[in-house]
C-alpha atoms as a PDB file:
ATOM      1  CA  UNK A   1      22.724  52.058   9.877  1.00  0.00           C
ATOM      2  CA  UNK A   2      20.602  53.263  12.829  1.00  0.00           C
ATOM      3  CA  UNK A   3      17.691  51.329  11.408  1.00  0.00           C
ATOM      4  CA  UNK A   4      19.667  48.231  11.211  1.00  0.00           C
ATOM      5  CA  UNK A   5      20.787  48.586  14.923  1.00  0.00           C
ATOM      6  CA  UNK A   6      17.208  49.522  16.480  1.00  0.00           C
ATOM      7  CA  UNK A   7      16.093  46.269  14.366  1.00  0.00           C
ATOM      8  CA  UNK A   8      18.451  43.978  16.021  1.00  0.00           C
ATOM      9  CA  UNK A   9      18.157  45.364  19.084  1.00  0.00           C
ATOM     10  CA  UNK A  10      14.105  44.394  18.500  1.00  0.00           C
ATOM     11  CA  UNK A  11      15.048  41.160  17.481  1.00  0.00           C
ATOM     12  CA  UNK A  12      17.811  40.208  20.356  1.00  0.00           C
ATOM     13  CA  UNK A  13      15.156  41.665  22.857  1.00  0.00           C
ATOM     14  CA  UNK A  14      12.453  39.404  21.349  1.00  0.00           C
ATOM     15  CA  UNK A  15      14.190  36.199  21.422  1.00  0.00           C
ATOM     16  CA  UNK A  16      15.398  36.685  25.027  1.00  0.00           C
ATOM     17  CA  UNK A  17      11.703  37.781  26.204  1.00  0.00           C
ATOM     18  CA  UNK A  18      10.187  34.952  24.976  1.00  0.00           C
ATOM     19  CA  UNK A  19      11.765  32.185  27.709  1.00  0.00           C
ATOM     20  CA  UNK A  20      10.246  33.885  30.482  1.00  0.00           C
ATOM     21  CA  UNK A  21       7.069  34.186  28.512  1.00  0.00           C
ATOM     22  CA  UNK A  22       7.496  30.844  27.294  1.00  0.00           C
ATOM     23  CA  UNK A  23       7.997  29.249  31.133  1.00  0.00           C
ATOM     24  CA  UNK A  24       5.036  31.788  31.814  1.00  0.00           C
ATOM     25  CA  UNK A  25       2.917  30.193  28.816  1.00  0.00           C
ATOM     26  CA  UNK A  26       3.941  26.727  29.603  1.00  0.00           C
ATOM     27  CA  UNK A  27       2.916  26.935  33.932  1.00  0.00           C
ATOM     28  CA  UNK A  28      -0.699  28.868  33.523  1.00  0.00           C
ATOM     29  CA  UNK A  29      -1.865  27.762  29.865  1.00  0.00           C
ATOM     30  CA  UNK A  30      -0.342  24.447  29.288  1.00  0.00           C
ATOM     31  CA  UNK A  31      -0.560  23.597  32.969  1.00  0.00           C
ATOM     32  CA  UNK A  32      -3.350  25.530  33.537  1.00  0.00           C
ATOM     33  CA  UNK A  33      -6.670  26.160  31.273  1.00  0.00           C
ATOM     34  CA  UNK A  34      -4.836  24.400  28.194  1.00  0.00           C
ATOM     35  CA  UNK A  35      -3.652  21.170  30.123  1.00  0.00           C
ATOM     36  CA  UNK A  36      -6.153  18.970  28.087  1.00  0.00           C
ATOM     37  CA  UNK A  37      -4.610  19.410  25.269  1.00  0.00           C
ATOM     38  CA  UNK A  38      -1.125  19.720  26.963  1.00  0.00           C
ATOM     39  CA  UNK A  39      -1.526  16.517  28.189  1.00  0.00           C
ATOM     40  CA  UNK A  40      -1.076  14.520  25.353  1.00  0.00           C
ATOM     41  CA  UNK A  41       2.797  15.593  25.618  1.00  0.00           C
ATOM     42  CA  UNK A  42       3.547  14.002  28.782  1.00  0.00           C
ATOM     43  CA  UNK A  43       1.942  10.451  27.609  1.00  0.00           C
ATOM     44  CA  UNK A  44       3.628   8.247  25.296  1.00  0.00           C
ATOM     45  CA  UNK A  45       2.815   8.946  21.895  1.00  0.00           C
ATOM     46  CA  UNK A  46       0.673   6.796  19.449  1.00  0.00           C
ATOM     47  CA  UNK A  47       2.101   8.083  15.746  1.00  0.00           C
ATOM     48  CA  UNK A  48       3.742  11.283  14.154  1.00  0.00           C
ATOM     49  CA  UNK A  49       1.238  14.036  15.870  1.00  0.00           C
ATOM     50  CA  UNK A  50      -0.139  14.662  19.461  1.00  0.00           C
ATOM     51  CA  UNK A  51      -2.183  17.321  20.483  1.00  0.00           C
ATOM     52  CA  UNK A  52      -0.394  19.488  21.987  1.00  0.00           C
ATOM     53  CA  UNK A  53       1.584  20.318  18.394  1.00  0.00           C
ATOM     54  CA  UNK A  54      -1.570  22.694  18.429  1.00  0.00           C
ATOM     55  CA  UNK A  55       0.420  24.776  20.249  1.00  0.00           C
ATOM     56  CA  UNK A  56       3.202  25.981  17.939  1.00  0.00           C
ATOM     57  CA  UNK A  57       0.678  26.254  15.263  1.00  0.00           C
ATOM     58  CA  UNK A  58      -1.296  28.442  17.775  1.00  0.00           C
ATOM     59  CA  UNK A  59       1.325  30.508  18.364  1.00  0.00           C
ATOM     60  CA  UNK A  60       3.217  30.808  15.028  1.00  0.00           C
ATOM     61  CA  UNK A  61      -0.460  32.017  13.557  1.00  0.00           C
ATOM     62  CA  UNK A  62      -0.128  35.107  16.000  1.00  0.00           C
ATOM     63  CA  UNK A  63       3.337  35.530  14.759  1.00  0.00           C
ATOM     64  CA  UNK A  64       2.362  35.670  11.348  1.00  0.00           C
ATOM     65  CA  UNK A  65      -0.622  38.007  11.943  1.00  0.00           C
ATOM     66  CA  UNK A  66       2.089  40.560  14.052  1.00  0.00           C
ATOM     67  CA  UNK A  67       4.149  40.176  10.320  1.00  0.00           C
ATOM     68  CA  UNK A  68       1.854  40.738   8.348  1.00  0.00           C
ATOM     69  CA  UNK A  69       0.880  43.934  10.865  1.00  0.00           C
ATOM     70  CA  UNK A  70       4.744  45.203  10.417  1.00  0.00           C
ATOM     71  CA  UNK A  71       4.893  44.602   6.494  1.00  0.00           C
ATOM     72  CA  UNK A  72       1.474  46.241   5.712  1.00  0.00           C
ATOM     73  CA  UNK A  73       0.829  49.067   8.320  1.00  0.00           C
ATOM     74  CA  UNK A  74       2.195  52.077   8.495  1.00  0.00           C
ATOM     75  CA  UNK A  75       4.030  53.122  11.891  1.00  0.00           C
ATOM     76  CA  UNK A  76       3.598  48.820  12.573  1.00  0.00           C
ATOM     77  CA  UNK A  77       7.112  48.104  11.076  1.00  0.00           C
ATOM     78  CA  UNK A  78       8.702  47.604  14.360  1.00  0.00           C
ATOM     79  CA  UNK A  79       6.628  44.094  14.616  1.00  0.00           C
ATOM     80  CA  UNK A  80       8.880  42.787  11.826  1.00  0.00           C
ATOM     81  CA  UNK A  81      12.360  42.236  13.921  1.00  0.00           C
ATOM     82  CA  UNK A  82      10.108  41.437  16.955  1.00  0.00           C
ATOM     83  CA  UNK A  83       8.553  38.687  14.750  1.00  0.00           C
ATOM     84  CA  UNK A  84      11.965  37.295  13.311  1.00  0.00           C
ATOM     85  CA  UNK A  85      13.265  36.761  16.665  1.00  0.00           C
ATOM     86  CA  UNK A  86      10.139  35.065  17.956  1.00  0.00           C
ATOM     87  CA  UNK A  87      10.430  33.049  15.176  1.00  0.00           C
ATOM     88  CA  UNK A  88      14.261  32.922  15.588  1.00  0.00           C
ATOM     89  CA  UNK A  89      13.155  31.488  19.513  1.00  0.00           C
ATOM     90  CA  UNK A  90      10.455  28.793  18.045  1.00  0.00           C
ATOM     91  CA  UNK A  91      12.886  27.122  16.025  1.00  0.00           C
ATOM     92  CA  UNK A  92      15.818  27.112  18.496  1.00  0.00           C
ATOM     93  CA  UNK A  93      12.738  25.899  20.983  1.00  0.00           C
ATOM     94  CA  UNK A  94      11.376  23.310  18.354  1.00  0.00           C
ATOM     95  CA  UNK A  95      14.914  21.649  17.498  1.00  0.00           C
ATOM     96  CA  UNK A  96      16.054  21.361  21.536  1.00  0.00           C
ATOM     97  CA  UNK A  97      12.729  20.097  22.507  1.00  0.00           C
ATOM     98  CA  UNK A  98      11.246  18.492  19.343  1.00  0.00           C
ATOM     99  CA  UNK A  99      14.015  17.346  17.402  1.00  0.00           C
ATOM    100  CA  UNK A 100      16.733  16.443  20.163  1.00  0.00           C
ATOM    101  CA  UNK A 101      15.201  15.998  23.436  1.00  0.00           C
ATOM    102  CA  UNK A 102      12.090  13.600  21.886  1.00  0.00           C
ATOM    103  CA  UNK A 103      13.654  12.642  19.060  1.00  0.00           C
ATOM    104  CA  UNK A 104      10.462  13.395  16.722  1.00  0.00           C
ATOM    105  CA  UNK A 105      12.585  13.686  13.624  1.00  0.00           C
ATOM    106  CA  UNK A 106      15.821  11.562  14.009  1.00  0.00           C
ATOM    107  CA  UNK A 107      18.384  13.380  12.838  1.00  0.00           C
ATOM    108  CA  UNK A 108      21.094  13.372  15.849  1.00  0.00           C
ATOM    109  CA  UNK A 109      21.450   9.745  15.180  1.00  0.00           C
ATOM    110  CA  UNK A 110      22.793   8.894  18.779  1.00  0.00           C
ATOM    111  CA  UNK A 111      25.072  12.036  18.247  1.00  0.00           C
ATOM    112  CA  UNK A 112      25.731  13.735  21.866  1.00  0.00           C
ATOM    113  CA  UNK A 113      25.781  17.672  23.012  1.00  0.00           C
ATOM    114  CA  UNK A 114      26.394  18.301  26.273  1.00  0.00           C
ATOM    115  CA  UNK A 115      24.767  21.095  27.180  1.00  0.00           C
ATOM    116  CA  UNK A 116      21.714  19.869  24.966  1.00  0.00           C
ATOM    117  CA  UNK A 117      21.647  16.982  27.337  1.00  0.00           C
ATOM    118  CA  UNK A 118      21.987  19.266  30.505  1.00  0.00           C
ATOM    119  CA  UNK A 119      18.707  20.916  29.014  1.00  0.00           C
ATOM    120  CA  UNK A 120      17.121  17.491  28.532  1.00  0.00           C
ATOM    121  CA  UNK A 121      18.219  16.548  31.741  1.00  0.00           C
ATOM    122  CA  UNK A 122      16.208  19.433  32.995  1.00  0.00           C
ATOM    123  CA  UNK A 123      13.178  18.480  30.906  1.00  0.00           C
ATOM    124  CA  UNK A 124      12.599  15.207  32.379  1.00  0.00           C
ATOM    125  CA  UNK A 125      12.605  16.787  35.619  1.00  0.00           C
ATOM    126  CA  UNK A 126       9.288  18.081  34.011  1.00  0.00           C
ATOM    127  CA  UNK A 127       8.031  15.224  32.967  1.00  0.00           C
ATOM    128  CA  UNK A 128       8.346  13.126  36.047  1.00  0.00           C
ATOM    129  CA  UNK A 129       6.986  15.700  38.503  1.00  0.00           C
ATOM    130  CA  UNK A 130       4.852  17.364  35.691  1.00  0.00           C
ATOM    131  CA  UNK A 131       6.060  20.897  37.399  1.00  0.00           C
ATOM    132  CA  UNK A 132       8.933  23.181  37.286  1.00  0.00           C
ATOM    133  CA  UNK A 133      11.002  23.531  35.109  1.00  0.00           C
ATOM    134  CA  UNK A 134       8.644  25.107  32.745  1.00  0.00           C
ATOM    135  CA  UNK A 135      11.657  27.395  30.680  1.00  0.00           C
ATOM    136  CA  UNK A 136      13.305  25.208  28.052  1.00  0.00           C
ATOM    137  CA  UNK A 137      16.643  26.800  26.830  1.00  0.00           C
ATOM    138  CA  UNK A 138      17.631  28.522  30.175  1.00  0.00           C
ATOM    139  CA  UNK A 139      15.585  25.879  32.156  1.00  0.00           C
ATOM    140  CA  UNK A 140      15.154  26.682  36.256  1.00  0.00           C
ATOM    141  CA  UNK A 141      14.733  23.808  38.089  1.00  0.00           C
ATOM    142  CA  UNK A 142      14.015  23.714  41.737  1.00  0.00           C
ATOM    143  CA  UNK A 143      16.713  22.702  44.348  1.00  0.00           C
ATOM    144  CA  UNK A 144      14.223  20.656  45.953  1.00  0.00           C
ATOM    145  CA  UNK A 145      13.295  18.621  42.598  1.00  0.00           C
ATOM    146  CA  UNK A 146      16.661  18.450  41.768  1.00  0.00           C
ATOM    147  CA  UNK A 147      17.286  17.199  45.227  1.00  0.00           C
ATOM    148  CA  UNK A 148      14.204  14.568  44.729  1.00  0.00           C
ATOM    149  CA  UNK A 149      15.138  13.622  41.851  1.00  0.00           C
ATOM    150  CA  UNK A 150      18.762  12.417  42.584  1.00  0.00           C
ATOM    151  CA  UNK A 151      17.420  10.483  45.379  1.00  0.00           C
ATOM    152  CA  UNK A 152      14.550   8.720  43.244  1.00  0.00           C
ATOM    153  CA  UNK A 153      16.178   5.203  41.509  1.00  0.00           C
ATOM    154  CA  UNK A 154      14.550   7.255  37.451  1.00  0.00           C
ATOM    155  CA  UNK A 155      17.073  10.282  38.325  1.00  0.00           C
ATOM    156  CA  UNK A 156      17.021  12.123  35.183  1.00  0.00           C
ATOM    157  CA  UNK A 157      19.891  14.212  36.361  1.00  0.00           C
ATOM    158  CA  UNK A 158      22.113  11.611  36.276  1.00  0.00           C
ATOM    159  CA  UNK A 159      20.663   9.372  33.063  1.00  0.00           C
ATOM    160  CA  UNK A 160      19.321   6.718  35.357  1.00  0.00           C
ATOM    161  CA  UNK A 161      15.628   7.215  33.775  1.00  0.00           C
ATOM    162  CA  UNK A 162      14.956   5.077  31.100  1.00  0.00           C
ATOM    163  CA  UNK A 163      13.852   7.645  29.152  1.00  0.00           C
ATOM    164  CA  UNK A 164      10.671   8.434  27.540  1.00  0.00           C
ATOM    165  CA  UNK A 165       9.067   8.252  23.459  1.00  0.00           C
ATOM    166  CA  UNK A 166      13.332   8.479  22.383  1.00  0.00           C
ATOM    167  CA  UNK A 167      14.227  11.186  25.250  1.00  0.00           C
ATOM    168  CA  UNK A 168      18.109  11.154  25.831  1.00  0.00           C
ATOM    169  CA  UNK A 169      19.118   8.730  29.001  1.00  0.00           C
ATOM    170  CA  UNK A 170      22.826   8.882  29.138  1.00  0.00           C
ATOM    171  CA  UNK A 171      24.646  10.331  31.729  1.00  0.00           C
ATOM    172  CA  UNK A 172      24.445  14.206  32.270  1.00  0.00           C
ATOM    173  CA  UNK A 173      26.475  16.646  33.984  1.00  0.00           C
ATOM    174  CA  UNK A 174      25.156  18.267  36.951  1.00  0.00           C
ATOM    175  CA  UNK A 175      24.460  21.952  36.106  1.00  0.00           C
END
């Protein structure tokens, strides 16, 4: 039973580690030495793929190589809970962002959460300053953006933006 603990106490500690390291990731990679390819996510996009989706694929191949680490190597095994709740974080990431925030696969159908939208609402702070917030599922976002942005006529705080490649526009509770 001890083993079981210490593994989800791996795995909880993984998944909450990995928004700070995300919103790290996200200001000095994407926004940094990586915003070439970034930048293809904050223009509209032109079919299925842009090429910033290079990114999960970068990252889940590290994920798999830590795995594969945990499962074959001796004194390793610890990698294995650390992996499932990175992975556990990149699909909770992938279907807030992805799935209902751009609306890449179409499944909410027009179908409203409000806290999803609270997180979207902090998103397209993001994308119309191209700054903070960089976190995605406990998003930070600047009293002084939040402040411009309620003054601008596209305030994505309160759904005035019209929205961007199927991002959600209706109104939003201030958080």
């Amino acid at each position: 039973m001890g083993a079981f603990i210490t593994s989800l106490g791996l795995m909880v500690v993984a998944f909450a580690a990995m928004e700070p390291l995300t919103a790290a990731t996200h200001r000095w990679v994407m926004h940094g030495v990586g915003e070439r390819v970034h930048r293809s996510h904050h223009r509209v996009r032109h079919g299925r793929w842009e090429a910033n989706d290079a990114y999960p694929v970068m990252f889940a191949a590290v994920v798999c190589v830590g795995l594969w680490v945990g499962f074959n190597q001796p004194g390793w095994a610890g990698l294995v809970p650390v992996g499932v709740g990175v992975t556990l974080y990149g699909l909770a990431y992938a279907l807030v962002h992805d799935v209902y925030i751009h609306g890449r696969v179409g499944v909410f159908g027009g179908h409203r959460v409000a806290h999803l939208d609270r997180l979207a609402a902090a998103h397209r702070v993001h994308h119309l300053y191209n700054g903070a917030p960089y976190g995605m599922l406990l998003p930070i976002v600047p009293a002084e953006l939040r402040e411009r942005a309620r003054r601008t006529d596209r305030d994505p705080l309160e759904g005035a933006s019209p929205g961007r490649r199927g991002e959600r526009v209706a109104a939003v509770p201030r958080t």
